[in-house]
Protein backbone atom coordinates (compact mmCIF):
# COMPACT_ATOMS: atom_id res chain seq x y z
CA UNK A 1 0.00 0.00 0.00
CA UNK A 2 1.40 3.19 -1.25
CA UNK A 3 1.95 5.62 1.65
CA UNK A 4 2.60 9.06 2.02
CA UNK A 5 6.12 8.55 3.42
CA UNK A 6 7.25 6.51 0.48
CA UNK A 7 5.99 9.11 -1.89
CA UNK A 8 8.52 11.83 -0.05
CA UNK A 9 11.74 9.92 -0.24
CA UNK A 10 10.79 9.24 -4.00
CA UNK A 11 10.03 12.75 -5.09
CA UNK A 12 14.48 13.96 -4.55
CA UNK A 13 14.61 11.13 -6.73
CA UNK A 14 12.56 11.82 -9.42
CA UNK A 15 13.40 15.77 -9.93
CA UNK A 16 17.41 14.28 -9.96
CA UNK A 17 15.81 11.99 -12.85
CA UNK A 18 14.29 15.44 -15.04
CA UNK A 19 17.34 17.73 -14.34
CA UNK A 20 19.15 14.66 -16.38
CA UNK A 21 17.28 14.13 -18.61
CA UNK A 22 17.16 17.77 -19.83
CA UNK A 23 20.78 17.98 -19.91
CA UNK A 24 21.01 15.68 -22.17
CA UNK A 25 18.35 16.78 -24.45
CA UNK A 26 20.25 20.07 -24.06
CA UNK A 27 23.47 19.32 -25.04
CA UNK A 28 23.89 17.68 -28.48
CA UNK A 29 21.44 20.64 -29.22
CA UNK A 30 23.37 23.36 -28.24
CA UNK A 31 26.58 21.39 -29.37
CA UNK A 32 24.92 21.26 -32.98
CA UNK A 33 24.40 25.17 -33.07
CA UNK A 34 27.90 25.73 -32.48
CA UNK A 35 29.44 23.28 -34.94
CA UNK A 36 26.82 24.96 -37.30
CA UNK A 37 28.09 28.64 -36.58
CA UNK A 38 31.59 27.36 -36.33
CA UNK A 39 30.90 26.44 -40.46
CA UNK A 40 29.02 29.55 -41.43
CA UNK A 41 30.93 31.82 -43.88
CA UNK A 42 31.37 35.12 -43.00
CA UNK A 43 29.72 37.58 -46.05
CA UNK A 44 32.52 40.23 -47.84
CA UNK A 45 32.70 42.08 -50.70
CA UNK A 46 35.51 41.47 -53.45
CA UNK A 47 37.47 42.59 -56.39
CA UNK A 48 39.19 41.36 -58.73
CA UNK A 49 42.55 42.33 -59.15
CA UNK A 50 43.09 43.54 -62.93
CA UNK A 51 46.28 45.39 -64.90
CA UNK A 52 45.03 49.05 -65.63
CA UNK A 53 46.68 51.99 -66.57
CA UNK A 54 48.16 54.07 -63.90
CA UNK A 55 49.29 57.72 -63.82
CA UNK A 56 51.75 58.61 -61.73
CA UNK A 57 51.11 61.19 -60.07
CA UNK A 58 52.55 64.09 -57.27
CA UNK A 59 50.45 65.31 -55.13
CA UNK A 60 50.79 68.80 -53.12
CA UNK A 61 48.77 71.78 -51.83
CA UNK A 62 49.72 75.35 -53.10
CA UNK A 63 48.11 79.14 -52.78
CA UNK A 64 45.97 79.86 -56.18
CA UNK A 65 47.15 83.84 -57.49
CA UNK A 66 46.26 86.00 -60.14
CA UNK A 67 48.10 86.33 -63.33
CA UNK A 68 49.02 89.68 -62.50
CA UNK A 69 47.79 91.98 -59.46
CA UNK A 70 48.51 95.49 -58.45
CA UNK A 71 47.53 98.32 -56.15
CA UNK A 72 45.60 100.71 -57.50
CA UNK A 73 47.29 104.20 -56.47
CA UNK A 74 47.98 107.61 -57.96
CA UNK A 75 50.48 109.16 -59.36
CA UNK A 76 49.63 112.25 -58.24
CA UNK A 77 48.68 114.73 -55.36
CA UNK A 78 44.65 116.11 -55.49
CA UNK A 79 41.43 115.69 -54.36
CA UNK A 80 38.97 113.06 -55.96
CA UNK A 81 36.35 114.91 -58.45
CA UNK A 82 34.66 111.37 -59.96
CA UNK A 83 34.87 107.52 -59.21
CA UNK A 84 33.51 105.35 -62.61
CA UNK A 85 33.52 102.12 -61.21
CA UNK A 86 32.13 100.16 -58.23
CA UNK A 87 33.46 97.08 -56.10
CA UNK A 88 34.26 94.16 -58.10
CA UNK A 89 33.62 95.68 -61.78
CA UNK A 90 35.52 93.78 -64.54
CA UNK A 91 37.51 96.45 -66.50
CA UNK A 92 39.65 96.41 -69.33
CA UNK A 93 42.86 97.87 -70.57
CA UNK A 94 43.03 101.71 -70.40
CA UNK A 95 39.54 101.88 -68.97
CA UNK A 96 38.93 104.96 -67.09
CA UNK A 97 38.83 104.62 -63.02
CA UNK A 98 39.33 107.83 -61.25
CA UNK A 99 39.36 111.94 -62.35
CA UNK A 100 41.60 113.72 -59.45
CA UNK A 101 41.35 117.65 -60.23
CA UNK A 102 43.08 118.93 -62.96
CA UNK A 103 42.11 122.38 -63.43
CA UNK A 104 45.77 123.78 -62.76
CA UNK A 105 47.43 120.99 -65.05
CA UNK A 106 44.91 121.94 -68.11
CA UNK A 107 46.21 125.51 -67.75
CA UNK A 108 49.68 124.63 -67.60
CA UNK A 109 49.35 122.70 -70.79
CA UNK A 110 47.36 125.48 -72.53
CA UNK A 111 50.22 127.54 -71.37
CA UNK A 112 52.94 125.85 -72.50
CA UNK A 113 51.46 125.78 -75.86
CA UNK A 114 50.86 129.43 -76.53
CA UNK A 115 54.77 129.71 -75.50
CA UNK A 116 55.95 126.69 -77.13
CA UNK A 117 54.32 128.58 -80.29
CA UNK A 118 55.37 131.81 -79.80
CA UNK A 119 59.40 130.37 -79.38
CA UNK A 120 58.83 128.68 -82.38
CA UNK A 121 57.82 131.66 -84.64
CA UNK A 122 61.05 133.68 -82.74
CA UNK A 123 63.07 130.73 -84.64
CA UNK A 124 61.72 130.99 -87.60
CA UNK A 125 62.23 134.86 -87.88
CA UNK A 126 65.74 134.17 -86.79
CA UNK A 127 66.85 131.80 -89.46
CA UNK A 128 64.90 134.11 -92.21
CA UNK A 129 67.13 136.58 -91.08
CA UNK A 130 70.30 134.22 -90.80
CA UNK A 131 70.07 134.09 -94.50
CA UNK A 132 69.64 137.58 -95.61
CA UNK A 133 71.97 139.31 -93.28
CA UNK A 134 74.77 138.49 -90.64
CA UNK A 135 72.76 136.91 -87.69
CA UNK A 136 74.96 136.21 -84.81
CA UNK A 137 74.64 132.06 -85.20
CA UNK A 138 74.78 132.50 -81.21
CA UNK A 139 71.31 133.35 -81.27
CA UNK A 140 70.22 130.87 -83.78
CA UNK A 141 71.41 128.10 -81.48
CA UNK A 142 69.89 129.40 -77.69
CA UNK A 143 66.45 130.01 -79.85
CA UNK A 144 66.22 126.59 -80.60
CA UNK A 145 67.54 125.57 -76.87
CA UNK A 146 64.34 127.56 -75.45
CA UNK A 147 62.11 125.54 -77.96
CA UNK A 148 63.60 122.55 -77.11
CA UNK A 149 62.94 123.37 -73.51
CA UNK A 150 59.84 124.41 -73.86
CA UNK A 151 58.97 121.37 -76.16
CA UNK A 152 60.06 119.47 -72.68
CA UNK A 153 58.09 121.29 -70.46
CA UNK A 154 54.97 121.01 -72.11
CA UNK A 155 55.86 116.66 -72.55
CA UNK A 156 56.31 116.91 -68.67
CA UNK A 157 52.66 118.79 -68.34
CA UNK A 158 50.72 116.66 -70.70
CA UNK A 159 51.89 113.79 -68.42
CA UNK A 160 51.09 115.39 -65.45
CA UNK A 161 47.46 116.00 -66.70
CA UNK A 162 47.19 112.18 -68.17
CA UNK A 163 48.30 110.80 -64.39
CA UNK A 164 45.09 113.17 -62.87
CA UNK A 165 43.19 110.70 -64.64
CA UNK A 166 43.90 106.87 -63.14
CA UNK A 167 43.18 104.47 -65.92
CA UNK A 168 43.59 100.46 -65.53
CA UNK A 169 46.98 99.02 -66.55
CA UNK A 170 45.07 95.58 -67.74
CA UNK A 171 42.32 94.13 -68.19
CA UNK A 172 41.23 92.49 -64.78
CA UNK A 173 38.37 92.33 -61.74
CA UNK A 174 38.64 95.38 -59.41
CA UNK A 175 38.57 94.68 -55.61
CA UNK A 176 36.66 96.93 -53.05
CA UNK A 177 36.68 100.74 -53.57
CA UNK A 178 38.73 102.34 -50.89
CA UNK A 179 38.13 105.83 -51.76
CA UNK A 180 35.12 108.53 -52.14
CA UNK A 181 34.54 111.80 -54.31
CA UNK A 182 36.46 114.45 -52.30
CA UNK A 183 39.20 112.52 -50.75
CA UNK A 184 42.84 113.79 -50.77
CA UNK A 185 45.11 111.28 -52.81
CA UNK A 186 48.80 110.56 -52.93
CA UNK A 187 51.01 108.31 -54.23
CA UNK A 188 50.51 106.50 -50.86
CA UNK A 189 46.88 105.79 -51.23
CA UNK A 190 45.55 102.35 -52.33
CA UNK A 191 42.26 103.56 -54.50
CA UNK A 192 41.59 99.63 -54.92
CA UNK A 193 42.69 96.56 -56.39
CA UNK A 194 42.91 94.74 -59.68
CA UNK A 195 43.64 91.15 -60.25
CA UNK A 196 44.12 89.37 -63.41
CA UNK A 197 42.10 86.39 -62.94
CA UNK A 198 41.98 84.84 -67.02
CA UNK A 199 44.69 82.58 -65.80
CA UNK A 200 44.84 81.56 -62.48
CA UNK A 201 48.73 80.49 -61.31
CA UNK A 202 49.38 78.04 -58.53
CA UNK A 203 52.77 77.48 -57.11
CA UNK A 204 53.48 74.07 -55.20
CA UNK A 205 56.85 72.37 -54.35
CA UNK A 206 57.86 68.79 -55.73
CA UNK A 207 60.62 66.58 -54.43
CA UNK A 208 63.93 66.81 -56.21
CA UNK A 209 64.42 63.11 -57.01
CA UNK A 210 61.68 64.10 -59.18
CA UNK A 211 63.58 66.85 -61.20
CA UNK A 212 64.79 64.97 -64.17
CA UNK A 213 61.04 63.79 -64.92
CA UNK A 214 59.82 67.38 -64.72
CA UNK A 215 59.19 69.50 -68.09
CA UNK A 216 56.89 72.92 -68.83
CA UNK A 217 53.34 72.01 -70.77
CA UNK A 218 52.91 68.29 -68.42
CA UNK A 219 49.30 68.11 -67.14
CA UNK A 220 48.24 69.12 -63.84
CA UNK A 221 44.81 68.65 -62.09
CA UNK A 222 43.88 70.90 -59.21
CA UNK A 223 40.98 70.88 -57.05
CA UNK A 224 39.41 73.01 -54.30
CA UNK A 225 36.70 72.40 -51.95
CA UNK A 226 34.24 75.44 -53.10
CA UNK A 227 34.12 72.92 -56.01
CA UNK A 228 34.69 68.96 -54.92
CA UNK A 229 33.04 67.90 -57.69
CA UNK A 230 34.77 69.68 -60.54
CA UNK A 231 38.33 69.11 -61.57
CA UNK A 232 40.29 72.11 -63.18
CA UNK A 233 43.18 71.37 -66.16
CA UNK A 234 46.47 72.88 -66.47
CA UNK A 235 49.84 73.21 -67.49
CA UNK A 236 53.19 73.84 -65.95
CA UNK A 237 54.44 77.00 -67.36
CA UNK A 238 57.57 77.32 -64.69
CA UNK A 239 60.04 74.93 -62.92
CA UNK A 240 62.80 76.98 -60.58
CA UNK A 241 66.28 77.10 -61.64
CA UNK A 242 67.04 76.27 -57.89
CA UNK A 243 66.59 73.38 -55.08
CA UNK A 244 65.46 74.46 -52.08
CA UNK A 245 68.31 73.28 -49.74
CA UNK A 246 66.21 72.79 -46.51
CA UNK A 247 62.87 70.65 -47.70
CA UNK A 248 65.22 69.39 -50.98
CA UNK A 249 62.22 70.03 -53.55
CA UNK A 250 61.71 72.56 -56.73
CA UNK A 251 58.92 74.86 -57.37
CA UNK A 252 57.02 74.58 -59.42
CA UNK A 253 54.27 76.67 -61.39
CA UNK A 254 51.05 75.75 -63.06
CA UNK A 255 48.58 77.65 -64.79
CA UNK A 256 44.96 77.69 -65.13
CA UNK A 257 42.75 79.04 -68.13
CA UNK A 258 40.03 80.48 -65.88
CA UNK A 259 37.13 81.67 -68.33
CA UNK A 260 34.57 80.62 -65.97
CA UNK A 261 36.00 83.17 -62.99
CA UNK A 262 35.34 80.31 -60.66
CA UNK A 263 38.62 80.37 -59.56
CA UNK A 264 40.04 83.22 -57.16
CA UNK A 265 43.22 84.53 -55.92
CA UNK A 266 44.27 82.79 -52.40
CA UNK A 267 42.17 80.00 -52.48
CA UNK A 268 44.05 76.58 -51.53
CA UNK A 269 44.56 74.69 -54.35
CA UNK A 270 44.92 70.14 -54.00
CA UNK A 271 47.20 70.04 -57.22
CA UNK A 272 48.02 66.44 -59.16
CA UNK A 273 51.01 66.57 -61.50
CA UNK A 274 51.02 63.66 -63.55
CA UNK A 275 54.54 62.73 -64.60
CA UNK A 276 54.25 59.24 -66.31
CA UNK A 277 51.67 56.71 -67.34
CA UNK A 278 52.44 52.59 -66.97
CA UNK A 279 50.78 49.23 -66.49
CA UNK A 280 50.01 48.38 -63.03
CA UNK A 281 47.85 46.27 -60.88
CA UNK A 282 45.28 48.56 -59.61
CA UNK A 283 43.09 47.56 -56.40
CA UNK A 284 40.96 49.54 -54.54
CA UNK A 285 42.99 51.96 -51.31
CA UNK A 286 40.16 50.19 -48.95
CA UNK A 287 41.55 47.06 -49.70
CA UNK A 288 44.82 47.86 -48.04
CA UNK A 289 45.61 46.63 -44.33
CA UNK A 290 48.32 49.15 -42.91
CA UNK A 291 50.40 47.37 -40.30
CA UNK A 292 53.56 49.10 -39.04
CA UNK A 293 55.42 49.76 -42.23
CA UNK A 294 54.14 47.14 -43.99
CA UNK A 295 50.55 46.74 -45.69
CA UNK A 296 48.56 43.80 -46.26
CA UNK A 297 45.18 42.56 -48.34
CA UNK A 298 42.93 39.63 -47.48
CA UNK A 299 42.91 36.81 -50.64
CA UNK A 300 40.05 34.59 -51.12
CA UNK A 301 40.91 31.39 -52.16
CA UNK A 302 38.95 28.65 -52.38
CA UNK A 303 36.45 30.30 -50.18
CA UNK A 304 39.08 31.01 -47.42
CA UNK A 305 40.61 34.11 -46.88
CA UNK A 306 44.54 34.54 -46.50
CA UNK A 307 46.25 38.06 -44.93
CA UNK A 308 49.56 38.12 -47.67
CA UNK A 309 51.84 41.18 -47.60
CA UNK A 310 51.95 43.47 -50.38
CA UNK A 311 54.03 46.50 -52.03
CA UNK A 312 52.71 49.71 -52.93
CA UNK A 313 54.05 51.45 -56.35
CA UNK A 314 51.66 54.20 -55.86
CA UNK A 315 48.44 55.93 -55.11
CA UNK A 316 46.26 57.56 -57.47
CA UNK A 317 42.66 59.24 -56.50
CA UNK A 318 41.37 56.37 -54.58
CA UNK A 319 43.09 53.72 -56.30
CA UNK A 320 46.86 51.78 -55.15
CA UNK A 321 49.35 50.24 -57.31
CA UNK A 322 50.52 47.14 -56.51
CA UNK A 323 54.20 45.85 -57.77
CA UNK A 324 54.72 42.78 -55.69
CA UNK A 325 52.29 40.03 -53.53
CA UNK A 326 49.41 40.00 -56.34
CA UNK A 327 48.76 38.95 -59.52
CA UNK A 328 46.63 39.54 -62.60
CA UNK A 329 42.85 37.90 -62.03
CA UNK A 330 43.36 37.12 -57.72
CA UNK A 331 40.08 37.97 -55.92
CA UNK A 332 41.04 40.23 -52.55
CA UNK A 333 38.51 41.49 -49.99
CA UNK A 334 37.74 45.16 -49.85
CA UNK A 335 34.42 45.47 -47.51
CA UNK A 336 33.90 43.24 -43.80
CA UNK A 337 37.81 42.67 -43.65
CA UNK A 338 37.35 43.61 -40.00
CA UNK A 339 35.04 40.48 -39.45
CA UNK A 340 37.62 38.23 -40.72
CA UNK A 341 41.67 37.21 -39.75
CA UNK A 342 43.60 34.75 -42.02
CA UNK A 343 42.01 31.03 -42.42
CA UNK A 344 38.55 32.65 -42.02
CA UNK A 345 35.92 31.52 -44.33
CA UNK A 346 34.14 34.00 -46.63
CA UNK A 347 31.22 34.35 -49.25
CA UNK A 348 31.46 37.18 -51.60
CA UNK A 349 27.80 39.07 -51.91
CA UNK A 350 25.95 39.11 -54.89
């Protein structure tokens, strides 16, 4: 007869029985899910590594100027009688700026004239007479001194009247007006500025080991950030005649046709120079595992990726060249490479 006593000492017995038994229902199960993960292939993205062309190219930062800029000051001392232009005007050659008062100049000129005619008709009288009768030849020769001084003195007026009027020396954008109608001028004062910007001139240094590879007319490419999108074409048009003994590089300068105006004097220029063009195996700068000095890429073969050291040629917008631990056609891993180590296994997406 089943008591109530018996029933207690079996119940330890029976809960020992169920914690058991789920162990080992728990076990292979849980063993299986990790042998499963330990097989699943970690997902990557690839390229292929291919023989392109590559430019070599030198890259450096320079200080965009104008192809010519100047001060706009005067010549002369006066006050300011009219201003025809206003901040930022484009103006050409010879175009007509600033009138300074003149009224005292115009006389002198008029002057100058009447007396440069009158000495004139005195020498004229006095070589009629020269022929005709015995004219001391004396006189003949400090007549034509005072024309020829007055001749001078009427040059030197007629210039002084032209520099009342400031004209522009080129063609060019003016800066910001500095001046108003009734100011006193000098030769001191800065009226404004003007900057030829048709050609925009960036200077930027290059390393001398370089020098022998360097000629005027090579390509350069120059960016700025007003513009990331758009990539501006020129020319070098200079390369200095000396080293620079302290950073061991040349300057150089490139120019810029600049028809659209978008480019302005002082911006910082990224410049490109590209000195030769070769064969090369080209893989994408993501790809590339810096480690110390040395850099690495992530192979997949057979499904397995394998860290192998590489050698970089070069660099080029984005883009490495590779001289040494690839070869034409190997698949490398260029997204999720910090998901995997060497002997990991990988699927390429898509």
């Amino acid at each position: 007869m089943y008591s109530r006593q018996s029933g207690r000492a079996l119940f330890p017995f029976i809960i020992t029985l169920l914690v058991i038994f789920s162990v080992y229902l728990y076990l292979p199960a849980s063993q299986g899910k990790q042998a499963d993960f330990s097989q699943m292939a970690t997902q990557v993205s690839a390229h292929t590594v291919t023989s392109q062309e590559n430019a070599v190219m030198i890259e450096a930062i320079g200080s965009a100027r104008a192809n010519q800029a100047v001060y706009i000051t005067s010549a002369q001392s006066d006050y300011v009688t009219n201003i025809f232009f206003e901040d930022g005007d484009l103006v050409s050659k010879g175009q007509k700026l600033v009138q300074l008062q003149s009224q005292q100049e115009q006389i002198a000129v008029k002057e100058l004239n009447i007396n440069l005619r009158e000495e004139k008709r005195q020498l004229d009288r006095l070589t009629e007479l020269s022929r005709s009768q015995s004219t001391a030849k004396s006189l003949l020769e400090e007549q034509l001194s005072r024309v020829d001084a007055t001749q001078a003195q009427l040059e030197s007026a007629k210039t002084k009247l032209a520099e009342m009027t400031i004209t522009a020396p080129f063609s060019g954008m003016l800066g910001k007006r500095e001046i108003s109608i009734g100011a006193y001028v000098n030769n001191s004062s800065i009226i404004t500025t003007l900057d030829d910007i048709s050609i925009i001139k960036v200077d930027f240094k290059v390393p001398e080991k370089y020098l022998a590879q360097l000629a005027t007319g090579m390509k350069v490419l120059t960016q700025n950030d007003a513009y990331p999108d758009q990539t501006f074409i020129g020319k070098v048009t200079h390369i200095s005649s000396r080293i620079d003994s302290v950073t061991r590089s040349v300057e150089v300068t490139a120019s810029f046709a600049n028809n659209s105006g978008l480019l302005r004097p002082g911006m910082l220029l990224k410049t490109a120079l590209e000195l030769s063009s070769n064969q090369a195996l080209m893989v994408p700068e993501k790809a590339i595992i810096p480690l110390q000095d040395k850099h690495y890429v992530f192979q997949i073969l057979d499904g397995v990726a394998n860290r192998i050291e590489v050698h970089i040629a070069g660099r080029n917008n984005g883009w490495v060249a590779v001289d040494e631990g690839l070869t034409d056609g190997e698949q490398i891993i260029t997204e999720g490479l910090i998901k995997i180590r060497s002997g990991s296994k990988v699927s390429v997406k898509g």
